[in-house]
N, C-alpha and C. Protein backbone atom coordinates (compact mmCIF):
# COMPACT_ATOMS: atom_id res chain seq x y z
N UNK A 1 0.83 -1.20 0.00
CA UNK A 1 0.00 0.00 0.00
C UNK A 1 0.87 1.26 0.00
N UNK A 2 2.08 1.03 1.00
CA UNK A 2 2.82 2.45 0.82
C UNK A 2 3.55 2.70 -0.73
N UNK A 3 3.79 1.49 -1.13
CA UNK A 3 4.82 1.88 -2.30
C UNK A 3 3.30 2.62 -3.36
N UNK A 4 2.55 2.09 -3.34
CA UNK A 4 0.86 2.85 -4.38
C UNK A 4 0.86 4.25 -3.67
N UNK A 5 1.02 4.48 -2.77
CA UNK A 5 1.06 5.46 -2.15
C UNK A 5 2.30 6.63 -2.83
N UNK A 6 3.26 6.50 -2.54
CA UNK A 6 4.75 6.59 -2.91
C UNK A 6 4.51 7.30 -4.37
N UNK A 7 3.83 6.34 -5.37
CA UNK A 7 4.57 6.52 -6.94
C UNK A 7 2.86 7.37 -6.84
N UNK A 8 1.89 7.26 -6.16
CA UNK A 8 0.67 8.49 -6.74
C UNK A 8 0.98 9.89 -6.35
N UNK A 9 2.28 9.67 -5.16
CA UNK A 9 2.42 11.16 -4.65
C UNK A 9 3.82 11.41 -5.47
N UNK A 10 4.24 10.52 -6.08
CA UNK A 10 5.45 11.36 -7.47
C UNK A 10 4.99 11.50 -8.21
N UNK A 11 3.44 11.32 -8.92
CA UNK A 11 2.84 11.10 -10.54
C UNK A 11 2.43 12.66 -10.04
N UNK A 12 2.07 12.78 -8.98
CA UNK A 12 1.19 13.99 -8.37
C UNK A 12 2.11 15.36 -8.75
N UNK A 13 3.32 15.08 -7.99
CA UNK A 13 4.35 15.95 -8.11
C UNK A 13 4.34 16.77 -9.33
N UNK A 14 4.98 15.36 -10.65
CA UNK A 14 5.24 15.73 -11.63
C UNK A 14 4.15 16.10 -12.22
N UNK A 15 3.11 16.28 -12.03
CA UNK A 15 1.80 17.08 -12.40
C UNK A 15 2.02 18.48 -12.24
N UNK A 16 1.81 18.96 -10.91
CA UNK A 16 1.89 19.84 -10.18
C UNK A 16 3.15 20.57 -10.53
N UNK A 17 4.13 19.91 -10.07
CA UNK A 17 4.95 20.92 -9.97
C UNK A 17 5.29 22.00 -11.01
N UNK A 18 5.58 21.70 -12.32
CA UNK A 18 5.28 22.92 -13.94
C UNK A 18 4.72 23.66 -13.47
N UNK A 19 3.33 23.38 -13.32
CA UNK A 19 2.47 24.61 -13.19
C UNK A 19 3.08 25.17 -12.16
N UNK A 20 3.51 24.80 -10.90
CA UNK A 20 4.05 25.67 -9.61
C UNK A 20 5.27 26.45 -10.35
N UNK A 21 5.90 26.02 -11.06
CA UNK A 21 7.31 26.45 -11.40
C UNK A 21 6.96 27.61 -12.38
N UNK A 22 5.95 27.27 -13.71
CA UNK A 22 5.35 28.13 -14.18
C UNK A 22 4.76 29.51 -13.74
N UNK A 23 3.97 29.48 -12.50
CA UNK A 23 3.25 30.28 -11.65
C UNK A 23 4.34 31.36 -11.32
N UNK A 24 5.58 30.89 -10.72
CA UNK A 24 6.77 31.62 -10.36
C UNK A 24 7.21 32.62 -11.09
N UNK A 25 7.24 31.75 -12.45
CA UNK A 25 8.41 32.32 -13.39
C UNK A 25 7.51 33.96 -14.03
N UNK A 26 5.93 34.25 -14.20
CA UNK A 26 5.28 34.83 -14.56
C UNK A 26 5.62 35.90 -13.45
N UNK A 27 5.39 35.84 -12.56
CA UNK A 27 6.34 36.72 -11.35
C UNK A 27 7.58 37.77 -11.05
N UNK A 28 8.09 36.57 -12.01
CA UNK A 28 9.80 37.53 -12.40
C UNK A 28 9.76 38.41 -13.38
N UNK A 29 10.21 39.23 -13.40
CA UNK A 29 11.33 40.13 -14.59
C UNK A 29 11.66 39.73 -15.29
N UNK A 30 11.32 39.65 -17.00
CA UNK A 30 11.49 38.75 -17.68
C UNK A 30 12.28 39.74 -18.68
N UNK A 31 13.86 39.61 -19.58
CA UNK A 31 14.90 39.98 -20.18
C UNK A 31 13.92 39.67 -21.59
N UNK A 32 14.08 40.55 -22.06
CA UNK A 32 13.37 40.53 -23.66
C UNK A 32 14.47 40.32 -24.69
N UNK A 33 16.00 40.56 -24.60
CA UNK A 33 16.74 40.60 -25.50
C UNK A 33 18.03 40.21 -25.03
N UNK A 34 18.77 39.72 -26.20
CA UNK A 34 19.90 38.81 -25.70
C UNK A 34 21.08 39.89 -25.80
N UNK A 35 22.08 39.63 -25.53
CA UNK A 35 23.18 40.52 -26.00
C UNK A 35 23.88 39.68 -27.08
N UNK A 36 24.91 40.28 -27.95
CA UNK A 36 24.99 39.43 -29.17
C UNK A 36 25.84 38.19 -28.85
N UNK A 37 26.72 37.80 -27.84
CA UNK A 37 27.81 37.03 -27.26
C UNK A 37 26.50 36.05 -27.15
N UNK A 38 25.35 35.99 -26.40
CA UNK A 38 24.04 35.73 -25.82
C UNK A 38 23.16 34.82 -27.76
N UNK A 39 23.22 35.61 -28.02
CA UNK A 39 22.85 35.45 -29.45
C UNK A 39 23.35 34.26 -30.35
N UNK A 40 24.59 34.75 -30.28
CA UNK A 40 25.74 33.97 -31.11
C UNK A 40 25.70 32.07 -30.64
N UNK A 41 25.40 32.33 -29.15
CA UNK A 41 25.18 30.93 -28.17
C UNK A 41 24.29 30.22 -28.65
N UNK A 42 22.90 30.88 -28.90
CA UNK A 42 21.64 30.49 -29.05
C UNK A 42 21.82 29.75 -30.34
N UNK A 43 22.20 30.78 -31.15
CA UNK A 43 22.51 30.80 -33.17
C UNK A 43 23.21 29.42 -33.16
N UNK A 44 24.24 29.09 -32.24
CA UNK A 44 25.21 27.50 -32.68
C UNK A 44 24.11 26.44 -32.18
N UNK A 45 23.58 26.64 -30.89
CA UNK A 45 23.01 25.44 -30.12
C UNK A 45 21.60 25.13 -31.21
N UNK A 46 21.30 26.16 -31.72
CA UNK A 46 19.52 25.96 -32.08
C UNK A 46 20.16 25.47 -34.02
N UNK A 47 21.84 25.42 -34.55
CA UNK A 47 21.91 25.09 -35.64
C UNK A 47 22.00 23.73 -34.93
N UNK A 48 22.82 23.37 -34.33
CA UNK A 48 23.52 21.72 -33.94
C UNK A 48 22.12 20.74 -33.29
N UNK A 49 21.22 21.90 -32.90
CA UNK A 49 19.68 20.77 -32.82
C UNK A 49 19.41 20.49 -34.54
N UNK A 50 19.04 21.63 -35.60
CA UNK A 50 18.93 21.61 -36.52
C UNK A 50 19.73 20.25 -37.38
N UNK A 51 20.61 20.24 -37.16
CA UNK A 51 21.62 19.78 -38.04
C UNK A 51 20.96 18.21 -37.53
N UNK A 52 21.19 18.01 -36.60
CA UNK A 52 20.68 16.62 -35.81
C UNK A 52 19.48 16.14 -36.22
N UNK A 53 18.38 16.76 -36.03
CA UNK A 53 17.39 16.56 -37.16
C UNK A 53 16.97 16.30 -38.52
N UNK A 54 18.27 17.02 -39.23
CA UNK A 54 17.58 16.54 -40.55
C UNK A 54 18.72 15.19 -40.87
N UNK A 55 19.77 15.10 -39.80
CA UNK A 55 20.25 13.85 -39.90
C UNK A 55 19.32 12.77 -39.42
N UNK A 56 18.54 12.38 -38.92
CA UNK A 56 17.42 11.71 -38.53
C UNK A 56 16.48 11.46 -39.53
N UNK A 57 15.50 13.11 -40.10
CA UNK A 57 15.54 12.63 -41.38
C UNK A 57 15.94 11.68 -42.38
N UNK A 58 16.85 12.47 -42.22
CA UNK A 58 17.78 11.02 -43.73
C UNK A 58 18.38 10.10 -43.05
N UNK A 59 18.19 9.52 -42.17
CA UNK A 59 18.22 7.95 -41.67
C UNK A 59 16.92 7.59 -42.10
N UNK A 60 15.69 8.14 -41.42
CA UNK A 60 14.35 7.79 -41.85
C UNK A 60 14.05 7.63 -43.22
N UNK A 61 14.95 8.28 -44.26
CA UNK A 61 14.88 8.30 -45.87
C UNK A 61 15.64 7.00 -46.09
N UNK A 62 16.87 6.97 -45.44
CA UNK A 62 17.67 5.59 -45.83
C UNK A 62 17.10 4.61 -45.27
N UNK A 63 16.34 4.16 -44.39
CA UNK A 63 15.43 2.96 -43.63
C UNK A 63 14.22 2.73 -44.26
N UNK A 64 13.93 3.80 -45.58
CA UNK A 64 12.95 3.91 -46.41
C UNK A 64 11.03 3.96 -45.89
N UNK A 65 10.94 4.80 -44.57
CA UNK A 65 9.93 5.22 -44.04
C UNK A 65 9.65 6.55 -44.66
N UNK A 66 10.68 7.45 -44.77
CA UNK A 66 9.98 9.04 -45.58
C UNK A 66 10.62 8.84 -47.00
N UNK A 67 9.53 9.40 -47.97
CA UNK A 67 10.38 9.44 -49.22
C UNK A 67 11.06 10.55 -49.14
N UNK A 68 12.57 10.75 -50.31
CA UNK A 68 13.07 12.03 -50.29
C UNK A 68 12.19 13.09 -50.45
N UNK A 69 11.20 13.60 -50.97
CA UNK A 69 10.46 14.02 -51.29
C UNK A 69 9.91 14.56 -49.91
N UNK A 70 9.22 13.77 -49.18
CA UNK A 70 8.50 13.86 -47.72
C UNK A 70 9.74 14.99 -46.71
N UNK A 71 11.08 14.15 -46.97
CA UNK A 71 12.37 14.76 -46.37
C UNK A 71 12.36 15.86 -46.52
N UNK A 72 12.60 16.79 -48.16
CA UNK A 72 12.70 18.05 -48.56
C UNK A 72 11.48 19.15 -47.42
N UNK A 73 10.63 18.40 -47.44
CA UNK A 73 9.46 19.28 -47.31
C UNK A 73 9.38 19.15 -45.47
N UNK A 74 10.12 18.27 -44.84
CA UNK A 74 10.64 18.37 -43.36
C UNK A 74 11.66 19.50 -43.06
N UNK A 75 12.50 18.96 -44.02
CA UNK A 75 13.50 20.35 -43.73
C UNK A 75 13.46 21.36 -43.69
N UNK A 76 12.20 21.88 -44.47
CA UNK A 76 12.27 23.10 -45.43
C UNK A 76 11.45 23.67 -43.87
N UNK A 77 10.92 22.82 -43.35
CA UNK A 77 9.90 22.89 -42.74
C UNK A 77 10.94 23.79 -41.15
N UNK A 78 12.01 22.72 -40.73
CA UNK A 78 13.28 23.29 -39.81
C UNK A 78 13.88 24.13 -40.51
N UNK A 79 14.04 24.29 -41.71
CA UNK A 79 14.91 25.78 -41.96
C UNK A 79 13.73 27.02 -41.82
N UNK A 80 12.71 26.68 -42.29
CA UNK A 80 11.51 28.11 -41.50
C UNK A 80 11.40 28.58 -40.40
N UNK A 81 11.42 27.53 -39.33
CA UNK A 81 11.47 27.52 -38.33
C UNK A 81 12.91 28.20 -37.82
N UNK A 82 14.06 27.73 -38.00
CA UNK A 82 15.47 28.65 -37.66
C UNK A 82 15.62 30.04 -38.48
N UNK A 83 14.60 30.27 -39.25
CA UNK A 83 14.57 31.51 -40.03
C UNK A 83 14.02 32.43 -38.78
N UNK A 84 12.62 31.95 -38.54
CA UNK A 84 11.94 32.81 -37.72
C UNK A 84 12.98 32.84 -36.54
N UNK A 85 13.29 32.03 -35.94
CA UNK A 85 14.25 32.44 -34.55
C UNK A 85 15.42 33.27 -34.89
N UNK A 86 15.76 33.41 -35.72
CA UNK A 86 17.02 34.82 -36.36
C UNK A 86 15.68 36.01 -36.22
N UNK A 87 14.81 35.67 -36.84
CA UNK A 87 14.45 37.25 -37.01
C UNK A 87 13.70 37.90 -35.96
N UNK A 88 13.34 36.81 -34.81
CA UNK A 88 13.18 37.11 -33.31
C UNK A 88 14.27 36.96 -32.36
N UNK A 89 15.60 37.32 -33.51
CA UNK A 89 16.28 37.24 -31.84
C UNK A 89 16.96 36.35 -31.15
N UNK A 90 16.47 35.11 -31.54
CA UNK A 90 16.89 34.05 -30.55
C UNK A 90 15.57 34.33 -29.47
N UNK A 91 14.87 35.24 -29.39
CA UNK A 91 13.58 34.99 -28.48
C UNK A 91 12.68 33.97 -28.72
N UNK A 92 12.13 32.70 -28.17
CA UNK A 92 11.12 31.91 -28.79
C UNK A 92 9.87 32.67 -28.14
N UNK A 93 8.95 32.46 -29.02
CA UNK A 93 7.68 32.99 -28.98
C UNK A 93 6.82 31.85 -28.61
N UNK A 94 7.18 32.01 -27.24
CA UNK A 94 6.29 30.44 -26.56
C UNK A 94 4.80 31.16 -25.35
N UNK A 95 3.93 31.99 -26.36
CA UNK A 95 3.22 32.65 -25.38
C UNK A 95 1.66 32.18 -25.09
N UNK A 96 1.43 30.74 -25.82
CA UNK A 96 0.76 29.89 -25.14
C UNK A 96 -0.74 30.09 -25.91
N UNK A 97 -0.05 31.24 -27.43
CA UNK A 97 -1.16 31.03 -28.18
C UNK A 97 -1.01 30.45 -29.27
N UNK A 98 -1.91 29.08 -29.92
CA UNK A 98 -1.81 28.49 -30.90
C UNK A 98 -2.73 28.81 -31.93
N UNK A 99 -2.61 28.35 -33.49
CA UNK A 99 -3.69 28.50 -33.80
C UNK A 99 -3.74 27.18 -34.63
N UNK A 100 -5.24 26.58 -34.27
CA UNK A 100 -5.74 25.24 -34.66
C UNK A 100 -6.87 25.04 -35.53
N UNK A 101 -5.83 24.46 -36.85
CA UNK A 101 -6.80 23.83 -37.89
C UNK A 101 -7.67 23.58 -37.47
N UNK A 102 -9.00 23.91 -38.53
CA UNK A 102 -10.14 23.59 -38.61
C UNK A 102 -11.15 24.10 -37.61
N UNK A 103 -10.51 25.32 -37.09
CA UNK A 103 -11.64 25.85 -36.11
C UNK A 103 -11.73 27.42 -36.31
């Protein structure tokens, strides 16, 4: 009974806690802009995710699950995406508004 006990009050936690951490962070003083040293950091880390990805891609092309074709139009899809983060900055625009097909 204690160990059911145990893992409902860690499932609980990891529920909870985001939003607690979240709650916080809305609280603080939030830095709108990077400095370019700040920038330059962002610019390597957010290419070397990039780069990693479309290597994945083309494993998925060579294991013959995406056609090349499907690939092009993934990538194109991560180079839009690293476009927009240059022209914000390195700021992500994570402000919790989406907008969803078909409504």
């Amino acid at each position: 009974m204690n160990k059911w006990f145990l893992a409902f009050a860690m499932m609980l936690a990891v529920i909870v806690m985001p939003n607690y951490i979240q709650a916080e962070e809305v609280n603080e003083k939030v830095t709108t802009e990077l400095t370019e040293e700040q920038k330059g950091e962002m610019a390597k880390l957010h290419m070397e995710v990039l780069e990693k990805k479309k290597e994945v891609v083309a494993k998925y092309v060579e294991f013959g699950i995406f056609s090349p074709e499907k690939a092009e139009k993934i990538n194109a899809m991560f180079d839009k995406h690293y476009q927009k983060l240059e022209e914000n900055k390195f700021i992500p625009k994570w402000d919790g508004k989406r907008k969803h097909k078909g409504h």
